[in-house]
Protein backbone atom coordinates (compact mmCIF):
# COMPACT_ATOMS: atom_id res chain seq x y z
CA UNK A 1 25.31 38.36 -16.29
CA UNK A 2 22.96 39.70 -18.72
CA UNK A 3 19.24 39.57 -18.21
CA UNK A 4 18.51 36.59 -21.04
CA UNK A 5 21.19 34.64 -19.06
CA UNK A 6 19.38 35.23 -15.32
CA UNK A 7 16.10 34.65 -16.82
CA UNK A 8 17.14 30.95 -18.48
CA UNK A 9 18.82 29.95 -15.16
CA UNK A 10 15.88 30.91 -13.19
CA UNK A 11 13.28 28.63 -15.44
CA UNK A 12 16.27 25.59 -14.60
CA UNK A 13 15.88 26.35 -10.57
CA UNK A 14 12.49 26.87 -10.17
CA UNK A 15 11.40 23.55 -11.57
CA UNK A 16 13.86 21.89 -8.67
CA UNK A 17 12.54 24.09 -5.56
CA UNK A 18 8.44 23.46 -6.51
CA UNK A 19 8.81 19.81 -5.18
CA UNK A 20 10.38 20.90 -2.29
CA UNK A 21 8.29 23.95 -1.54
CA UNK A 22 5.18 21.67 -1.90
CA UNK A 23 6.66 19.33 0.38
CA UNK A 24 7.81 21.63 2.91
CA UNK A 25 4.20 23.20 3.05
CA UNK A 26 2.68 19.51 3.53
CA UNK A 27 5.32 18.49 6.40
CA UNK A 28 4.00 21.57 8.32
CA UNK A 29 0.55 20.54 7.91
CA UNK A 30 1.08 17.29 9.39
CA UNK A 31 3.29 18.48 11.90
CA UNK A 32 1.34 21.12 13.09
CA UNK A 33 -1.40 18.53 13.33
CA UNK A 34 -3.41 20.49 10.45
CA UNK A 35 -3.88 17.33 8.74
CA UNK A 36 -4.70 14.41 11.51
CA UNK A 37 -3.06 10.80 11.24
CA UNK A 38 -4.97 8.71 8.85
CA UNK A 39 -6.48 11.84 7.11
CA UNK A 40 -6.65 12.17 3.52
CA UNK A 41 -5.78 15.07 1.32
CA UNK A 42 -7.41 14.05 -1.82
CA UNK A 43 -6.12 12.50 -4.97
CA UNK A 44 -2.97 13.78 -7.07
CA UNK A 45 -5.12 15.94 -9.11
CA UNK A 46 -6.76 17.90 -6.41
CA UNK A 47 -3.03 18.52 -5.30
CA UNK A 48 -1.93 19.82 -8.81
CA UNK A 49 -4.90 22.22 -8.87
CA UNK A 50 -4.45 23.52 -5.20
CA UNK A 51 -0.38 23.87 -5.87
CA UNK A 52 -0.49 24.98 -8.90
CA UNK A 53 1.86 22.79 -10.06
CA UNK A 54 2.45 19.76 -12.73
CA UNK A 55 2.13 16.36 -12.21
CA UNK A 56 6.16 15.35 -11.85
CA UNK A 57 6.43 18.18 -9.69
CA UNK A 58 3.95 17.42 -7.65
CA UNK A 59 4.78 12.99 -7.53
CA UNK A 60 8.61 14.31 -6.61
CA UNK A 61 6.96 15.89 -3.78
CA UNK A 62 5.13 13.01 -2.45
CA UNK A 63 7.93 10.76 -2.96
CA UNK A 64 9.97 12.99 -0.27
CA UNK A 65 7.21 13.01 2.12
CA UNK A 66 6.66 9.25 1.61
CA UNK A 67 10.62 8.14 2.26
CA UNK A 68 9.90 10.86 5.31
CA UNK A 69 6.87 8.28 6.54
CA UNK A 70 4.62 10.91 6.53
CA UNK A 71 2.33 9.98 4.17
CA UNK A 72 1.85 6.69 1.79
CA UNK A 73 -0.11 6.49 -1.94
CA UNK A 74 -2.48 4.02 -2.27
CA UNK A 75 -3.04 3.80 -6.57
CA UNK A 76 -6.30 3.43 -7.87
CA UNK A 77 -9.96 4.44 -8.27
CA UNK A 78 -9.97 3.92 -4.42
CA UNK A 79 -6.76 5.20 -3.61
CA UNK A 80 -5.35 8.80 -2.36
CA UNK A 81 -2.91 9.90 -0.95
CA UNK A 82 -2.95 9.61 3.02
CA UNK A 83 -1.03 11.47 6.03
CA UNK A 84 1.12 10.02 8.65
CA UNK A 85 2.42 11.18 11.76
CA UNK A 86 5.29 11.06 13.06
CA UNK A 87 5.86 8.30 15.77
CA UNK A 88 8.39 6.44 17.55
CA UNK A 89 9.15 3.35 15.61
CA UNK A 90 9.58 6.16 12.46
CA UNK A 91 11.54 7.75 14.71
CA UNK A 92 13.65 4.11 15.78
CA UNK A 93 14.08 3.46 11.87
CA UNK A 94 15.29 6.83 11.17
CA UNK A 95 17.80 5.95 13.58
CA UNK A 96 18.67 2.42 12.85
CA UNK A 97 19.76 2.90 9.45
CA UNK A 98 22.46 5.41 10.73
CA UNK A 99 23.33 2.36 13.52
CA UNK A 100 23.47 0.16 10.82
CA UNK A 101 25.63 2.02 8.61
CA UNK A 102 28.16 2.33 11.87
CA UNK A 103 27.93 -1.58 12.48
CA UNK A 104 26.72 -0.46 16.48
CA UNK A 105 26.34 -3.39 18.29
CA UNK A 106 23.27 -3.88 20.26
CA UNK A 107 25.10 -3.98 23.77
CA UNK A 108 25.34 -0.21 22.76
CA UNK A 109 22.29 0.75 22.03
CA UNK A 110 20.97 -0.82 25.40
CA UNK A 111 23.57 0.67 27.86
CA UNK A 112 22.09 3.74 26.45
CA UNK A 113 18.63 2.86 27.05
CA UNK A 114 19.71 1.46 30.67
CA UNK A 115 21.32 4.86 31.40
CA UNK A 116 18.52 6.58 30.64
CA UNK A 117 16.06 4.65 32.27
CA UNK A 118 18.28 4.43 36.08
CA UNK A 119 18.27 8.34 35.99
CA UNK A 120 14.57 8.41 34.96
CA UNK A 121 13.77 5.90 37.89
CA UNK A 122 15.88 8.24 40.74
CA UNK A 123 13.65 11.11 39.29
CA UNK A 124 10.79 9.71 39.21
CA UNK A 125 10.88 7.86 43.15
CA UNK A 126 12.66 11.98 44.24
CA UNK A 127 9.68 13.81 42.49
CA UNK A 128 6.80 15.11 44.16
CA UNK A 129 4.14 13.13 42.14
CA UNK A 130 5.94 9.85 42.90
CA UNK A 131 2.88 8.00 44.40
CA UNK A 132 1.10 8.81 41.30
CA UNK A 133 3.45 7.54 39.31
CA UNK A 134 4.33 4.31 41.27
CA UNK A 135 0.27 3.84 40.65
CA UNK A 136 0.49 4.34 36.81
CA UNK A 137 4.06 1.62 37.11
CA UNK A 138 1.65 -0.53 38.93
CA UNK A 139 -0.74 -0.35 35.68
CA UNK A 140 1.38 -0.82 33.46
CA UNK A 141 2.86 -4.27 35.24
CA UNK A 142 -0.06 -5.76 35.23
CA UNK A 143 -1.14 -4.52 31.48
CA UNK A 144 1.98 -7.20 30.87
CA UNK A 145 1.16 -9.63 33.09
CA UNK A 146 -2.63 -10.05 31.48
CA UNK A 147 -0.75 -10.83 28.10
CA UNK A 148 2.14 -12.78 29.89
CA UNK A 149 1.84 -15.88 27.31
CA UNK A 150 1.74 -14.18 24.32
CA UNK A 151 5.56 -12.89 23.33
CA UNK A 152 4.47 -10.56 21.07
CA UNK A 153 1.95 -8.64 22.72
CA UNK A 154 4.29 -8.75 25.88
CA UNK A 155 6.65 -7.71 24.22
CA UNK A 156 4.94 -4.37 22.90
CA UNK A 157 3.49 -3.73 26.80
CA UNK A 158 7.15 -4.14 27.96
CA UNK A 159 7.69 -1.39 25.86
CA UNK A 160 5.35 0.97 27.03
CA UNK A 161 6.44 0.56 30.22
CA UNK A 162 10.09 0.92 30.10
CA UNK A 163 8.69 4.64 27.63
CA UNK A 164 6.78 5.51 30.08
CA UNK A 165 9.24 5.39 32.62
CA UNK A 166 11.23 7.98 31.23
CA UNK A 167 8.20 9.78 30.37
CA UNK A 168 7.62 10.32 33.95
CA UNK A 169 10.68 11.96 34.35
CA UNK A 170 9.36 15.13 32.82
CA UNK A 171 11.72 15.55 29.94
CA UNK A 172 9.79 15.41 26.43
CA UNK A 173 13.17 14.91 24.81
CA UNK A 174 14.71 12.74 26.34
CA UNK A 175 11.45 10.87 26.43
CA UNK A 176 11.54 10.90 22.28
CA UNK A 177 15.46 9.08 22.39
CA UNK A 178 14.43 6.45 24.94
CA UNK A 179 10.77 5.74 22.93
CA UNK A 180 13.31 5.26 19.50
CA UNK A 181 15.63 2.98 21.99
CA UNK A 182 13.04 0.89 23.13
CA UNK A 183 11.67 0.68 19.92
CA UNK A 184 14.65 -1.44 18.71
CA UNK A 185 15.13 -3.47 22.09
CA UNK A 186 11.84 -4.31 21.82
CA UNK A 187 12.57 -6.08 18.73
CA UNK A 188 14.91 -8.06 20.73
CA UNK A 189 12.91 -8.97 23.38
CA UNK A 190 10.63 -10.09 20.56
CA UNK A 191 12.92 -12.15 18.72
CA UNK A 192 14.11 -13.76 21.80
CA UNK A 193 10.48 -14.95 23.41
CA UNK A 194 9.88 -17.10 20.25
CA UNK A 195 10.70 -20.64 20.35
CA UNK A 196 11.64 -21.02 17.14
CA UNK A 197 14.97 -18.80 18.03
CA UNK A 198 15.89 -21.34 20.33
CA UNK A 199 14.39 -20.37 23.62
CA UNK A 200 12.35 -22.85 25.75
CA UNK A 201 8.92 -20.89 26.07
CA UNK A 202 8.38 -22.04 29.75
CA UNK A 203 11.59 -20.86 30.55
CA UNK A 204 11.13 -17.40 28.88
CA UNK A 205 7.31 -16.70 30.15
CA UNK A 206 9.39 -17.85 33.87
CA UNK A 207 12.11 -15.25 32.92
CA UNK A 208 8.88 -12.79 32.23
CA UNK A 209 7.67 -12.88 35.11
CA UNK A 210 10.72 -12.56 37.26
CA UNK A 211 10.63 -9.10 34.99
CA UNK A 212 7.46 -8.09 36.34
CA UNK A 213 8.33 -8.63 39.82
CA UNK A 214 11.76 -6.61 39.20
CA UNK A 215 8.98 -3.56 38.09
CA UNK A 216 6.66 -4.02 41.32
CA UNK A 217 9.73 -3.48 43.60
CA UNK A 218 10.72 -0.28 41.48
CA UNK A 219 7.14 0.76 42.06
CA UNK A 220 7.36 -0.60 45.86
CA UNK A 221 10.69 2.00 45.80
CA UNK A 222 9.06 5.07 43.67
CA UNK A 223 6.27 4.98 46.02
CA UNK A 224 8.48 5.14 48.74
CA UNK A 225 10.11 8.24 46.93
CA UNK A 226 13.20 6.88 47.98
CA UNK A 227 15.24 8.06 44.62
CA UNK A 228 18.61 6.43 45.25
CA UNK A 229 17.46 2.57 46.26
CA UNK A 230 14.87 3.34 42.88
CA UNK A 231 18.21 4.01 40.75
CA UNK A 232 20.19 1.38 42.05
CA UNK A 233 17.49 -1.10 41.60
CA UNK A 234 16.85 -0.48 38.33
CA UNK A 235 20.17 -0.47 37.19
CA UNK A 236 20.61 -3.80 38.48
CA UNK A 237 17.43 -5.13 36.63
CA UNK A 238 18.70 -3.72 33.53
CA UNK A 239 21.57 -5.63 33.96
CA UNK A 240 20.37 -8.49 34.35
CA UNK A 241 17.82 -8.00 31.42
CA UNK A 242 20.74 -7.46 28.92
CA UNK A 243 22.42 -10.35 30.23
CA UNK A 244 19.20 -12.42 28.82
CA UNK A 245 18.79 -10.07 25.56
CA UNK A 246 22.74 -10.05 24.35
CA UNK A 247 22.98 -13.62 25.32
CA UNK A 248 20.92 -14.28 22.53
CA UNK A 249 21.43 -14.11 18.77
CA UNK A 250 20.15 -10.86 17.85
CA UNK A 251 24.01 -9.05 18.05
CA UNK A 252 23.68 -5.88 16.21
CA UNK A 253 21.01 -3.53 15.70
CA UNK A 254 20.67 -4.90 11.90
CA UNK A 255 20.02 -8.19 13.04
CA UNK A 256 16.74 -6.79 15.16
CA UNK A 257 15.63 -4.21 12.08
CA UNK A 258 14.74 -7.63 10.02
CA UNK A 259 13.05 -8.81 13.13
CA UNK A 260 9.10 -7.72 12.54
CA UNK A 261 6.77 -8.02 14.90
């Protein structure tokens, strides 16, 4: 290829690999925690003259990072452009799109989060902190119970402790999949604590709090450190818990994704 010819092909690929260079090099800021949650970096202009770079190549770069969830543009005089971390409920829609596309049924997604969570309780109640954990359990029980009328904010507390149960296991990985898992059951315990989706709200808060008394005999076990009455206990209160959930309307993941709360 003669040089003419290399030189006219590189001016047509550079112009596509600046958005993504600038992108890349703002993902590892955030990341890396170089830029904090909630942090601004400036206006577009600052950007162009830092990156060197023109205005489209610089808004193509943006709109990656912004589909990403990792930062948003707010227009005007007081606007900017402001960073995001990443968290779980980016995390759970990252994920629910590609459950959507597959038509997964919810059932699915929570045997996989009651899998989890039985082998997470055995290794919690076997480890060697397990008094210190059946304390934090203990917390986190009655963080719900203080908020036991309100279906939303129980909701979001039942969360935390069903993440924090697998946290407690030790393994920061598979603590990521069950925090993106409970961030979509979550919706469904949501959507099925309102009365307007056909529940009695007596009957749920009644349901609630046979929940919380399910989590003080897992802490009762964990304390105990006995690891195999602590997995078959909780395996049986997941059970029952997804009898409630799939009972209800909410059938497949998509169904739950349109559920804010």
């Amino acid at each position: 290829m003669d040089e003419p010819r290399r030189a006219r092909n590189r001016e047509r690929v550079v112009p596509r690999e600046k958005p993504q260079r600038i992108a890349d090099e703002l993902r590892r800021l955030i990341i890396q925690g170089e830029l904090a949650d909630g942090e601004s970096l400036g206006h577009e202009p600052d950007l162009v003259a830092r990156f060197g770079v023109s205005r489209p190549s610089l808004r193509e770069a943006l709109r990656i990072l912004e589909a990403e969830g990792l930062i948003s543009v707010k227009r005007g005089v007081l606007g900017g452009i402001v960073a995001h971390r990443p968290n779980h409920r980016m995390t759970a829609r990252t994920a629910a799109l590609v459950l959507q596309a597959r038509d997964v049924p919810l059932a699915d997604v929570y045997e996989a989060r009651s899998t989890l969570e039985r082998f997470a309780a055995q290794i919690v109640a076997g480890s060697d902190s397990h008094q210190e954990a059946a304390t934090e359990l203990r917390r986190l029980t009655a963080e719900q119970l203080e908020v036991i009328d309100d279906p939303e904010r129980f909701g979001q507390a039942n969360s935390r402790f069903h993440a924090r149960l697998v946290e407690l296991a030790g393994n920061q990985t598979l603590g990521i999949v069950a925090e993106m898992l409970n961030e979509i059951v979550a919706r469904a315990v949501a959507a099925v604590s309102h009365p307007e989706d056909g529940g009695d709200p007596l009957e749920s808060e009644e349901t609630r709090l046979r929940g919380l008394r399910s989590q003080a005999r897992l802490a009762a076990l964990v304390e105990a450190g006995d690891a195999s009455a602590a997995e078959r206990h909780w395996a049986e209160h997941m059970a029952v818990v997804g009898r409630v959930l799939l009972a209800h309307r909410a059938k497949t993941v998509i169904d739950l994704m349109q559920h804010e709360y």
